[in-house]
N, C-alpha and C. Protein backbone atom coordinates (compact mmCIF):
# COMPACT_ATOMS: atom_id res chain seq x y z
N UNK A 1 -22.53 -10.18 1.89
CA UNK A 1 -22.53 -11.63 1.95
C UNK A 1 -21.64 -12.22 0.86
N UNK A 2 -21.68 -11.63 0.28
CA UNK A 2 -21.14 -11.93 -1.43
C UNK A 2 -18.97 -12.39 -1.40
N UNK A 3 -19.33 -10.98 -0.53
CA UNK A 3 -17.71 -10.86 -0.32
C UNK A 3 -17.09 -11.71 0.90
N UNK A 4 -18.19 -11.78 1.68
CA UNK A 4 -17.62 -13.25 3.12
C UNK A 4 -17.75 -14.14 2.33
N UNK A 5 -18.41 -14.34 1.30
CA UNK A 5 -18.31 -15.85 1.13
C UNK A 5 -17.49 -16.38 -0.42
N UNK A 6 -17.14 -15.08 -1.19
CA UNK A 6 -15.51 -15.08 -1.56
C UNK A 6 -14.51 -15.29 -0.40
N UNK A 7 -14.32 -14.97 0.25
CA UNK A 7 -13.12 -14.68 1.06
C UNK A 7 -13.39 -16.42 1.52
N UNK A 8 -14.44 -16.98 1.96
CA UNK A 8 -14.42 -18.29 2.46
C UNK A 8 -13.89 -19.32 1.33
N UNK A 9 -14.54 -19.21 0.02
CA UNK A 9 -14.15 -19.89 -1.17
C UNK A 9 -12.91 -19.66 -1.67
N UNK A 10 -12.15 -18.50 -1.06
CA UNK A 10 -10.65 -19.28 -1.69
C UNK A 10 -9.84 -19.54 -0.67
N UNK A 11 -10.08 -19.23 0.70
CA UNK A 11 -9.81 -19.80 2.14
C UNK A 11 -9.41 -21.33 1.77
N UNK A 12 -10.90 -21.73 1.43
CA UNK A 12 -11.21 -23.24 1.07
C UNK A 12 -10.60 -23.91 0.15
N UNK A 13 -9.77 -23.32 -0.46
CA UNK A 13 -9.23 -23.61 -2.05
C UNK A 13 -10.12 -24.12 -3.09
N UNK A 14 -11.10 -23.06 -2.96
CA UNK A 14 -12.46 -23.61 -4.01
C UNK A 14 -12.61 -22.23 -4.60
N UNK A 15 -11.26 -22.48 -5.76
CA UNK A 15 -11.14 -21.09 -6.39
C UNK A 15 -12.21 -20.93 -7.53
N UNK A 16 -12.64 -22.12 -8.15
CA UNK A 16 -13.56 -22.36 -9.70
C UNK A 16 -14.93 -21.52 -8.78
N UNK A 17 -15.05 -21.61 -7.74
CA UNK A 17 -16.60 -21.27 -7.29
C UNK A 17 -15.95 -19.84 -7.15
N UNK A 18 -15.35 -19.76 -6.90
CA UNK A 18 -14.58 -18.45 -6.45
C UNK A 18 -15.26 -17.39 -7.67
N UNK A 19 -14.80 -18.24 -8.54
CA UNK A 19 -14.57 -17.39 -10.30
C UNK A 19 -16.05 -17.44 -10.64
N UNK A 20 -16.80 -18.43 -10.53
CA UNK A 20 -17.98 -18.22 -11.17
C UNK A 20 -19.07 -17.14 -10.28
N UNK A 21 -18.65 -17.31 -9.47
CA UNK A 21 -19.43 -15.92 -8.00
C UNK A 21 -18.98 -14.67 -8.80
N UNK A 22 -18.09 -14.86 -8.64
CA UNK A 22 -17.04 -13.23 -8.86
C UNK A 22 -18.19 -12.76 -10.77
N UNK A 23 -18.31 -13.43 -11.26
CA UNK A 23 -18.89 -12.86 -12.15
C UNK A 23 -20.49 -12.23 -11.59
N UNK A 24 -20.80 -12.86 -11.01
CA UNK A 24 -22.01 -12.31 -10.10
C UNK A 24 -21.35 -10.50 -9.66
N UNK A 25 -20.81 -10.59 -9.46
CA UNK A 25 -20.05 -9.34 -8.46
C UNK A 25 -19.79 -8.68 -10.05
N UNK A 26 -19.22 -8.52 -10.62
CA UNK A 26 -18.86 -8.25 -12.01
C UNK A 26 -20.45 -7.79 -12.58
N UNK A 27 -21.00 -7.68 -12.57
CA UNK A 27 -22.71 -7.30 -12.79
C UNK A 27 -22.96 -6.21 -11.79
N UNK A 28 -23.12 -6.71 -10.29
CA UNK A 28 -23.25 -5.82 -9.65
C UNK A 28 -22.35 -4.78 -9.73
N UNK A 29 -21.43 -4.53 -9.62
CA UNK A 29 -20.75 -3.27 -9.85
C UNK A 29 -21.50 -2.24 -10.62
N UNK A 30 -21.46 -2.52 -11.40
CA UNK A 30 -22.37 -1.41 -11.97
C UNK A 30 -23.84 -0.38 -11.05
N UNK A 31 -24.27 -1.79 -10.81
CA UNK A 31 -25.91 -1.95 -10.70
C UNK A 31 -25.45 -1.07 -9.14
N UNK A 32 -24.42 -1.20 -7.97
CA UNK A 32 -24.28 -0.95 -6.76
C UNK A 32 -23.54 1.11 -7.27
N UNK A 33 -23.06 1.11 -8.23
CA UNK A 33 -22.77 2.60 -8.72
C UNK A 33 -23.88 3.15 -8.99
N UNK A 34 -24.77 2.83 -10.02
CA UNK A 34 -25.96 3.21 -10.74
C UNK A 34 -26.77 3.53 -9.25
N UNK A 35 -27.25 2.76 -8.23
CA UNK A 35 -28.39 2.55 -7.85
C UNK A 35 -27.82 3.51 -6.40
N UNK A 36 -26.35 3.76 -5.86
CA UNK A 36 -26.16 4.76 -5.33
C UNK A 36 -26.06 5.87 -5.19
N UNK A 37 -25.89 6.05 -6.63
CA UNK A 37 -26.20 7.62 -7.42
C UNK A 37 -27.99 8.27 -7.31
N UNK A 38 -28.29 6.99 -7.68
CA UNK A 38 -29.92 7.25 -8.11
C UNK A 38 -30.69 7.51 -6.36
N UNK A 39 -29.86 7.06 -5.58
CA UNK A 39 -30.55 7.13 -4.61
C UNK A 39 -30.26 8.04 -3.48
N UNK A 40 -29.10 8.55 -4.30
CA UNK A 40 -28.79 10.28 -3.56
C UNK A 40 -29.28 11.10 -3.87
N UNK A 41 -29.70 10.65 -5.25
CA UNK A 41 -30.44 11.90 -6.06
C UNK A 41 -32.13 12.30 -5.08
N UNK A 42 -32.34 10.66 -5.47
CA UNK A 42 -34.03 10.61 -4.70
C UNK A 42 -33.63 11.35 -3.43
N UNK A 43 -32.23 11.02 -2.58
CA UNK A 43 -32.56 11.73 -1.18
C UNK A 43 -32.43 13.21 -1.26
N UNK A 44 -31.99 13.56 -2.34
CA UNK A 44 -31.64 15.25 -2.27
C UNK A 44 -33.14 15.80 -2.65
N UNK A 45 -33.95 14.93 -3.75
CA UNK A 45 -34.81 15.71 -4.23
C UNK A 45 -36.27 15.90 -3.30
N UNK A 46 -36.26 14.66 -2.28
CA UNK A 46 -37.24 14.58 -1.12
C UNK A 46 -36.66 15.46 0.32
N UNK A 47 -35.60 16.32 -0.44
CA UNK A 47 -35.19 16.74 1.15
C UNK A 47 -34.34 15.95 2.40
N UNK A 48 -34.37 14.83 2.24
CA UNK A 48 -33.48 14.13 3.14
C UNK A 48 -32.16 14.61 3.60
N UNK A 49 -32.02 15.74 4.27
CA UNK A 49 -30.79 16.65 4.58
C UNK A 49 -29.68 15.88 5.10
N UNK A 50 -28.57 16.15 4.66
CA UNK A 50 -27.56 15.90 5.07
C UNK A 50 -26.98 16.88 5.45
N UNK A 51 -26.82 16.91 6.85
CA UNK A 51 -25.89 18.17 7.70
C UNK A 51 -24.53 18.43 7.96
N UNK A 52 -23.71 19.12 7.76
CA UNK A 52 -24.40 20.62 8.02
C UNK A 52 -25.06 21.16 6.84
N UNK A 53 -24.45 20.93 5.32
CA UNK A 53 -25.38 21.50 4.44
C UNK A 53 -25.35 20.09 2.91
N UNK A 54 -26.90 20.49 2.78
CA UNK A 54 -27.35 19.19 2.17
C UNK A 54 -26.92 19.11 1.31
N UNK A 55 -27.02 20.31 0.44
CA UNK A 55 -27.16 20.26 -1.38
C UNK A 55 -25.20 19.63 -1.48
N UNK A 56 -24.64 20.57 -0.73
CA UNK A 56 -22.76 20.53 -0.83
C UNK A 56 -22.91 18.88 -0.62
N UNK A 57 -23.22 18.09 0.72
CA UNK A 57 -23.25 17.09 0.91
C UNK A 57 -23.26 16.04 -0.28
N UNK A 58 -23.68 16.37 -1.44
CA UNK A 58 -24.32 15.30 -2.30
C UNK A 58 -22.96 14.71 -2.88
N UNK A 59 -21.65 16.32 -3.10
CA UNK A 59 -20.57 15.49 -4.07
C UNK A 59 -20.14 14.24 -2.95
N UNK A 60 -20.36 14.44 -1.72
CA UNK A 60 -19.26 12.74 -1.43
C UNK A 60 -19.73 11.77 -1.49
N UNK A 61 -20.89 11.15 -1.59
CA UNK A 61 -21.92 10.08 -2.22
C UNK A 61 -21.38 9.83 -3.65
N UNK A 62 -21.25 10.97 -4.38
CA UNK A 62 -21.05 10.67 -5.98
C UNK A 62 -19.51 10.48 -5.66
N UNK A 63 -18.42 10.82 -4.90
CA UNK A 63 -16.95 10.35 -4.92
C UNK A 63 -17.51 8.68 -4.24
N UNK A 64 -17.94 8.59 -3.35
CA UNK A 64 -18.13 7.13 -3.26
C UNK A 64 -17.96 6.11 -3.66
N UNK A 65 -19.30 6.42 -4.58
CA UNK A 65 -20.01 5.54 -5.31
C UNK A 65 -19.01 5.10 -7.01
N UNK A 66 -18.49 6.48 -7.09
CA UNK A 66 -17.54 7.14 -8.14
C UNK A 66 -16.54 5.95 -7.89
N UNK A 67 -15.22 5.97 -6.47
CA UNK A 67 -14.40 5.17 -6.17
C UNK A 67 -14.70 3.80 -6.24
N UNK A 68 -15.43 3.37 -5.53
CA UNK A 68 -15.79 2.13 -5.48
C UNK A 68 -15.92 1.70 -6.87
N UNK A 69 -16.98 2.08 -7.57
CA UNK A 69 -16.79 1.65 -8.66
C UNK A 69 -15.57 1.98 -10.12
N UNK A 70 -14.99 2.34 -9.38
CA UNK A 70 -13.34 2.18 -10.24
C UNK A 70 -12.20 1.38 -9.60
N UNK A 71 -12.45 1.55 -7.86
CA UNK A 71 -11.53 0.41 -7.44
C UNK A 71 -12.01 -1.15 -7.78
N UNK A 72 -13.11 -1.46 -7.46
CA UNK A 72 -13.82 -2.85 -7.85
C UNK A 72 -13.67 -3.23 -9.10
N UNK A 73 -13.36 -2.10 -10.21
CA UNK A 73 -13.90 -2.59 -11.84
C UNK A 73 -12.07 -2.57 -11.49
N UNK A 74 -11.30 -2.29 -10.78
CA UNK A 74 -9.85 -2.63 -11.48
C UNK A 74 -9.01 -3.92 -10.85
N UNK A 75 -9.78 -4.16 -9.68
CA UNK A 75 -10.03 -5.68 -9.25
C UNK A 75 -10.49 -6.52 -10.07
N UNK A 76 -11.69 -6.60 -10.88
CA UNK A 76 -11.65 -7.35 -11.96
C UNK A 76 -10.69 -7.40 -13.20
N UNK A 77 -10.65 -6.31 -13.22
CA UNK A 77 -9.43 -6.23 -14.59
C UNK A 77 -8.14 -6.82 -14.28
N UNK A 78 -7.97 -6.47 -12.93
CA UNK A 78 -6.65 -7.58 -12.30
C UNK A 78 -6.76 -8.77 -11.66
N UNK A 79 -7.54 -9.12 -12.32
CA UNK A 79 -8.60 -10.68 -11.37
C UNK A 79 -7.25 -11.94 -11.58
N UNK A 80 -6.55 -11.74 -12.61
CA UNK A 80 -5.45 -12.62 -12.79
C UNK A 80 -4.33 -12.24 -11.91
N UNK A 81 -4.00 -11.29 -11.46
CA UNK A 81 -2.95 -10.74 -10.32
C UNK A 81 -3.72 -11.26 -8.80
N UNK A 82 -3.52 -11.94 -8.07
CA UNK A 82 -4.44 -12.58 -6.98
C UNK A 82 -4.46 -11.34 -5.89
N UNK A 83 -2.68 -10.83 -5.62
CA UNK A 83 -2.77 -10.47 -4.94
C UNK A 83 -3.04 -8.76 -4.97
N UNK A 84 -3.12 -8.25 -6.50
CA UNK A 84 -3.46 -6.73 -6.72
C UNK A 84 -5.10 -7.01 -6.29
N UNK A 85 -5.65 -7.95 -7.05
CA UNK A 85 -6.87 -8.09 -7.16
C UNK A 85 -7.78 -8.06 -5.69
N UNK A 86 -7.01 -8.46 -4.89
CA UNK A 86 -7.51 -8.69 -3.26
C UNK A 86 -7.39 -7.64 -2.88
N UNK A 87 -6.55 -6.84 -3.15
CA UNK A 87 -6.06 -5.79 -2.23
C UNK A 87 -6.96 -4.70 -2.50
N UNK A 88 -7.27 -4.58 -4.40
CA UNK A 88 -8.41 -3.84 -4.50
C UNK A 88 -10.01 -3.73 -4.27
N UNK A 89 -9.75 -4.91 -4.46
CA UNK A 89 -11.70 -5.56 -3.85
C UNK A 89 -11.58 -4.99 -1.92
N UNK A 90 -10.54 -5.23 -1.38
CA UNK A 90 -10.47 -4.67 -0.04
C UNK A 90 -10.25 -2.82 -0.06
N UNK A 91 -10.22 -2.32 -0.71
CA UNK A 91 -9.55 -1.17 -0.67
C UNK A 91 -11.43 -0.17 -1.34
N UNK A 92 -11.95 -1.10 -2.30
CA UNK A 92 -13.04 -0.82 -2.85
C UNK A 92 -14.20 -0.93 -1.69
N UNK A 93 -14.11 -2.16 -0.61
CA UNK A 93 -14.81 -2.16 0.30
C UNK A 93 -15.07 -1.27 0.98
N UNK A 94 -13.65 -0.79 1.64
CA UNK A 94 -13.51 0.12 2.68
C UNK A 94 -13.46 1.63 2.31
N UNK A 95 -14.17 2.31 1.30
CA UNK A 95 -14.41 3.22 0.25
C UNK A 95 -15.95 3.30 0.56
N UNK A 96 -16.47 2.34 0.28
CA UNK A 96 -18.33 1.91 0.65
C UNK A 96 -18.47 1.77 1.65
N UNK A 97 -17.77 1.43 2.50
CA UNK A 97 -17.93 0.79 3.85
C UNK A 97 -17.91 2.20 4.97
N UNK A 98 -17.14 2.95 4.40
CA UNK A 98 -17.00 4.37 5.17
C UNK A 98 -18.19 4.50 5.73
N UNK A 99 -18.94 4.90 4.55
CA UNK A 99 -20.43 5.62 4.59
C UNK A 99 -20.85 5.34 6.26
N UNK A 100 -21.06 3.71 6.09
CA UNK A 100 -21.79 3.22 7.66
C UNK A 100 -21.02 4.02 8.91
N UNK A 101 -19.12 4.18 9.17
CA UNK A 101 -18.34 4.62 9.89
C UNK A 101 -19.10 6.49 10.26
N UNK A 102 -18.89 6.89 9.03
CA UNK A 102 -19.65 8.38 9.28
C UNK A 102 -21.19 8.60 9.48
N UNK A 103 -22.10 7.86 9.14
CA UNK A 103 -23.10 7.75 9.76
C UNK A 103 -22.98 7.81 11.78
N UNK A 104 -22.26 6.44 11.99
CA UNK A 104 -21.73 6.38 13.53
C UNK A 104 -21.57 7.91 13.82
N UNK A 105 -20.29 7.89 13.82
CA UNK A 105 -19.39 8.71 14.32
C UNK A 105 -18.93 10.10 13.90
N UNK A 106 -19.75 10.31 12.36
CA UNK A 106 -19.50 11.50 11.88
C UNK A 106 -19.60 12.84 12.35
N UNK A 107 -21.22 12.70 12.60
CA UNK A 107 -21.44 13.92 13.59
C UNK A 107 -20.76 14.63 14.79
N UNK A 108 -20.37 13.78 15.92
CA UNK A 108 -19.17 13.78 16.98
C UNK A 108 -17.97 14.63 16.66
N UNK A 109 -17.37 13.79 14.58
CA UNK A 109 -16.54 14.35 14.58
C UNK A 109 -16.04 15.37 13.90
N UNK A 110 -17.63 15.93 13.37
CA UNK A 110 -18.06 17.45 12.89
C UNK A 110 -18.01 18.09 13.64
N UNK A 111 -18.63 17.81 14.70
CA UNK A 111 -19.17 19.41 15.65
C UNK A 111 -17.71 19.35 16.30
N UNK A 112 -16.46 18.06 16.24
CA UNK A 112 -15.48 18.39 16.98
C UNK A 112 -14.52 19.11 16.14
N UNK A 113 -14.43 18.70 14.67
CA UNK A 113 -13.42 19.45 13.87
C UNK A 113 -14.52 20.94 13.23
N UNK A 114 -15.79 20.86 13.44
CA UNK A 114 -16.27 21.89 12.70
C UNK A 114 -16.37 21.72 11.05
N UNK A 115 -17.16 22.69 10.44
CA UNK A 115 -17.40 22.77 8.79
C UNK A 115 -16.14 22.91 8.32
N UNK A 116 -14.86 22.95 8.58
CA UNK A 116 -13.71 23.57 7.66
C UNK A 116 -13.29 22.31 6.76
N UNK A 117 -12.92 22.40 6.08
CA UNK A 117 -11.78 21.55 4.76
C UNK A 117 -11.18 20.10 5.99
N UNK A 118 -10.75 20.23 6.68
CA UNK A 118 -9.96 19.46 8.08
C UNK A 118 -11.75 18.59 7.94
N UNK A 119 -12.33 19.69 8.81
CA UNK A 119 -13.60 18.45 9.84
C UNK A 119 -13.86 18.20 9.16
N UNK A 120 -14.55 18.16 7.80
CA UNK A 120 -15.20 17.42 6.29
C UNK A 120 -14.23 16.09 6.17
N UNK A 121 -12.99 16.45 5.93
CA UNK A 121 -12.13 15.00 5.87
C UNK A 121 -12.24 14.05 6.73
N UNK A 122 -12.04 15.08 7.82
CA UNK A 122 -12.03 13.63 9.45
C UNK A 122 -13.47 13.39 9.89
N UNK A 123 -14.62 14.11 9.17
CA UNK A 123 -15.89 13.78 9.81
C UNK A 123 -16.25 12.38 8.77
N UNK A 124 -16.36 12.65 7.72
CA UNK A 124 -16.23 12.36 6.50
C UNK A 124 -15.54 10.87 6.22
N UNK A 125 -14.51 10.54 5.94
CA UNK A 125 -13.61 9.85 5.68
C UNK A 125 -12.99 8.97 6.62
N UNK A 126 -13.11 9.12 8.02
CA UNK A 126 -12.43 8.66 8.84
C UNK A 126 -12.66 7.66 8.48
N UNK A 127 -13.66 6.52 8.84
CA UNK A 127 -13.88 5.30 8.46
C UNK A 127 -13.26 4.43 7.32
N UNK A 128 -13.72 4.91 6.60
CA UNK A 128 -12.73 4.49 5.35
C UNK A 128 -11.54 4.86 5.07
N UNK A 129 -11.03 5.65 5.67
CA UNK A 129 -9.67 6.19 5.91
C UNK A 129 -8.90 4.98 6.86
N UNK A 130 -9.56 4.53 8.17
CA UNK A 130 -9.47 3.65 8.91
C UNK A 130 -8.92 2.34 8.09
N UNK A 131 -9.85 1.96 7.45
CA UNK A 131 -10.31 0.71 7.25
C UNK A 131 -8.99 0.60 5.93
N UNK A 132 -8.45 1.71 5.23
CA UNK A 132 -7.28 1.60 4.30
C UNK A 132 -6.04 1.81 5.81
N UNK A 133 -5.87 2.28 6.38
CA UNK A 133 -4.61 2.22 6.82
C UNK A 133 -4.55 0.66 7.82
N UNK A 134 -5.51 -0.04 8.04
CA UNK A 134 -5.33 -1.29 8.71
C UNK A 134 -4.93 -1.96 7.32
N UNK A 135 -5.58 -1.75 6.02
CA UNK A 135 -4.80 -2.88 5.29
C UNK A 135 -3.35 -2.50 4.63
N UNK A 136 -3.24 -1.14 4.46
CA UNK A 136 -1.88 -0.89 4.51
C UNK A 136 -0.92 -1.48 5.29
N UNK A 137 -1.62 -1.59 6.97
CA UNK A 137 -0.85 -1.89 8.06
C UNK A 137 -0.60 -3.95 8.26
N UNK A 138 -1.47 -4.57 7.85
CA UNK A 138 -1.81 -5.90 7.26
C UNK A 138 -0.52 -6.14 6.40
N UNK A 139 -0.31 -5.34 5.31
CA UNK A 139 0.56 -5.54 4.00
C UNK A 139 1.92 -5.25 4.97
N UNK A 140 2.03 -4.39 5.73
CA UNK A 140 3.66 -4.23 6.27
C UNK A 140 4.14 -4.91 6.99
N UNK A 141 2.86 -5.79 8.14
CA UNK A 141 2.88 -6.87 9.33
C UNK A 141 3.54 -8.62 8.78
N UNK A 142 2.52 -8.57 7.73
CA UNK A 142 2.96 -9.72 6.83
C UNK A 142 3.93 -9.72 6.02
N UNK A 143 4.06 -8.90 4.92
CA UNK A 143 4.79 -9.25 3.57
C UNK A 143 6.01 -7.89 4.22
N UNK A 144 6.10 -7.33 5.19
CA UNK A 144 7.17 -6.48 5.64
C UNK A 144 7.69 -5.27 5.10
N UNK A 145 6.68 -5.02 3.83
CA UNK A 145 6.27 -4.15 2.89
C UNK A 145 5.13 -3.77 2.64
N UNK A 146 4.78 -2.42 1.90
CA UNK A 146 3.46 -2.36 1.19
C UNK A 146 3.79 -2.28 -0.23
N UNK A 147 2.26 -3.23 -0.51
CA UNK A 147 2.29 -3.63 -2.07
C UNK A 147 2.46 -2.35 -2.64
N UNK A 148 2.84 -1.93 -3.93
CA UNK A 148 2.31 -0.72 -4.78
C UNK A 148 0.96 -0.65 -4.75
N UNK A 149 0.05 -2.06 -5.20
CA UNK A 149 -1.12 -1.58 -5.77
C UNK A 149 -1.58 -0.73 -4.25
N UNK A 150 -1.56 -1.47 -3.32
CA UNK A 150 -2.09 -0.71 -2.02
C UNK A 150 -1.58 1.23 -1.69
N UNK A 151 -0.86 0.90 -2.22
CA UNK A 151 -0.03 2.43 -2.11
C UNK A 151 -1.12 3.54 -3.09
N UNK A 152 -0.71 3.34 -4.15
CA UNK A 152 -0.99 3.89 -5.38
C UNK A 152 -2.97 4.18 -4.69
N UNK A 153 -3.45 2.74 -4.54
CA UNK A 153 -4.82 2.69 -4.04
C UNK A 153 -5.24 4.26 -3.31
N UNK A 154 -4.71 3.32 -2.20
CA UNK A 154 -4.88 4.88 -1.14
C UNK A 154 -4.30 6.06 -0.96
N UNK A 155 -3.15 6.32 -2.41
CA UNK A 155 -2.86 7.82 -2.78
C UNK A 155 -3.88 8.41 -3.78
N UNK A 156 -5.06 7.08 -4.65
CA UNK A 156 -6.07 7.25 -5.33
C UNK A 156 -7.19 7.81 -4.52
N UNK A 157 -7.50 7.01 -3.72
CA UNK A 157 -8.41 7.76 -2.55
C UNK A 157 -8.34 8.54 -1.88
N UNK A 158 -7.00 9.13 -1.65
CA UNK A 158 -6.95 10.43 -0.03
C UNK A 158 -7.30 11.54 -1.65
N UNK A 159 -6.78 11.72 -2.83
CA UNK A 159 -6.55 12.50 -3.41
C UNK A 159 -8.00 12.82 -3.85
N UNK A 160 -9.02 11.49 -3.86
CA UNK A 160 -10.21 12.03 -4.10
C UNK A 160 -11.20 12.48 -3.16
N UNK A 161 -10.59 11.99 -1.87
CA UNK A 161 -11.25 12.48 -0.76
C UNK A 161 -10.88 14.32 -0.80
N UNK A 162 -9.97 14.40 -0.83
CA UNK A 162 -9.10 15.96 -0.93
C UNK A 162 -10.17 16.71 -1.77
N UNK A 163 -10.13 16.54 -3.02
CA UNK A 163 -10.67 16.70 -4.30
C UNK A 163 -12.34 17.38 -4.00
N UNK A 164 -12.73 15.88 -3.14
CA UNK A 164 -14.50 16.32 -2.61
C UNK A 164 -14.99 16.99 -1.85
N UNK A 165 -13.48 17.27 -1.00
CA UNK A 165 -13.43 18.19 0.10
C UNK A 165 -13.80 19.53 -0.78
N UNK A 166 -12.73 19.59 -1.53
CA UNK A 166 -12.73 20.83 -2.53
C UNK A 166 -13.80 21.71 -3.00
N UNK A 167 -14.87 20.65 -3.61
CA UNK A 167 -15.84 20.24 -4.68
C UNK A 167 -16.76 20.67 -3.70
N UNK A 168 -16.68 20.01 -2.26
CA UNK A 168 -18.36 20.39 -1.16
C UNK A 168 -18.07 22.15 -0.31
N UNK A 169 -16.93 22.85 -0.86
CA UNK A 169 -16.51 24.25 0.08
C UNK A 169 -16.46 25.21 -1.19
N UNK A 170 -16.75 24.54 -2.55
CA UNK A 170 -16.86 25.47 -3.58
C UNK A 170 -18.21 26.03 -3.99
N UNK A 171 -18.68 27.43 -3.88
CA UNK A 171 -20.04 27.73 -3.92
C UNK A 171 -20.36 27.42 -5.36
N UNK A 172 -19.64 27.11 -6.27
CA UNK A 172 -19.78 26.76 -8.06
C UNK A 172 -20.26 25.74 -7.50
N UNK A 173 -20.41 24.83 -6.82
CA UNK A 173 -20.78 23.14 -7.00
C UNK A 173 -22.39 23.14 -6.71
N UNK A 174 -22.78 24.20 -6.00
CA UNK A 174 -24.13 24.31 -5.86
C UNK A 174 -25.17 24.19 -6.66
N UNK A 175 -24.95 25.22 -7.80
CA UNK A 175 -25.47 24.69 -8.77
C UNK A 175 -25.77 23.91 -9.52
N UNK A 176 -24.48 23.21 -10.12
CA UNK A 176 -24.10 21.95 -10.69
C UNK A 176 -25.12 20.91 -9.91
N UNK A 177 -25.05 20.95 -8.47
CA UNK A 177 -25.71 19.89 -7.91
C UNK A 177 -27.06 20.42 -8.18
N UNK A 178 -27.62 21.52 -7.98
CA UNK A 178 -29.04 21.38 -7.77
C UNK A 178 -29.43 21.03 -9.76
N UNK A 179 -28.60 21.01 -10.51
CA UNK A 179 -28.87 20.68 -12.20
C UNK A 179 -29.31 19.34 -12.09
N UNK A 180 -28.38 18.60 -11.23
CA UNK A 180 -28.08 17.07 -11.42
C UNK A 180 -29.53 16.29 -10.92
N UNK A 181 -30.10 17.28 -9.69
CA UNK A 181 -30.70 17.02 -8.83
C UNK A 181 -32.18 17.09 -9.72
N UNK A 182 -32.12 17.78 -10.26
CA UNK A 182 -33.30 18.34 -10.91
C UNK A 182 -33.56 17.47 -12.13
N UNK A 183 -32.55 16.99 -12.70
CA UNK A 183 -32.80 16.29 -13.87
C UNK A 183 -33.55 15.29 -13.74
């Protein structure tokens, strides 16, 4: 809600409300990292499986939660750049926003790509993978270019998507997770 009704307030040219919201959002960040972490943990430690295998499952929640809250905190830090700043608050969305996409459609596109390095990405990521190449595709339609920040963005994200891919096919991470889990 927070973010439709930014997007309406500077639509409106009611940028001062704009700014005093946005500090609202500037709080949450944190609180939306913290409380996604904490609540993967709770789902790992009650069993709440994530398939095909749970414990591996946990690093892409923590890249998530991880991204988002570094794309969003650099949207604020560029809150004076209008248009880096948009692009990252959109780029931070569609990072979080995945999650709901692979919930849908993930499964479908597991059992179609399978457990390998590939189906993890495209089961995985699609969504938010999606949701960055429409605003990539936005930035080239309009401005006949893509911004850097957008570039750089989503060479930040495929690389950590890559990365988690890595992190969930490495039998070392098992452990690590069940430490984290346990704590």
């Amino acid at each position: 809600m927070l973010l439709s009704l930014q997007v309406v307030l500077v639509r409106t040219a009611r940028q001062m409300v704009h700014r005093r919201l946005g500090l609202i959002a500037f709080v949450l960040i944190p609180v939306m990292v913290l409380s996604g972490f904490f609540a993967e943990v709770h789902a790992q430690r009650y069993r709440l499986d994530h398939p095909p295998n749970g414990l591996a499952f946990f690093i892409i929640p923590i890249w998530n939660v991880a991204a988002f809250g570094i794309l969003a905190s650099a949207a604020v830090w560029l809150r004076s750049n209008s248009p880096a700043h948009k692009r990252l608050i959109v780029l931070a969305t569609a990072v979080i926003s995945g999650v709901g996409y692979d919930r849908w459609w993930g499964e479908a596109l597991a059992e179609w790509f399978g457990d390998s390095p590939l189906g993890l990405l495209a089961a995985t990521f699609a969504g938010a993978n999606a949701l960055v190449l429409l605003a990539l595709g936005h930035d080239l339609r309009t401005r006949g270019a893509i911004r850097p920040v957008n570039i750089w963005g989503a060479l930040f994200i495929l690389a950590g998507e890559v990365m988690t891919t890595i992190v969930y096919h490495t039998p070392g991470w098992l452990p690590v997770a069940r430490r984290i889990v346990a704590s």
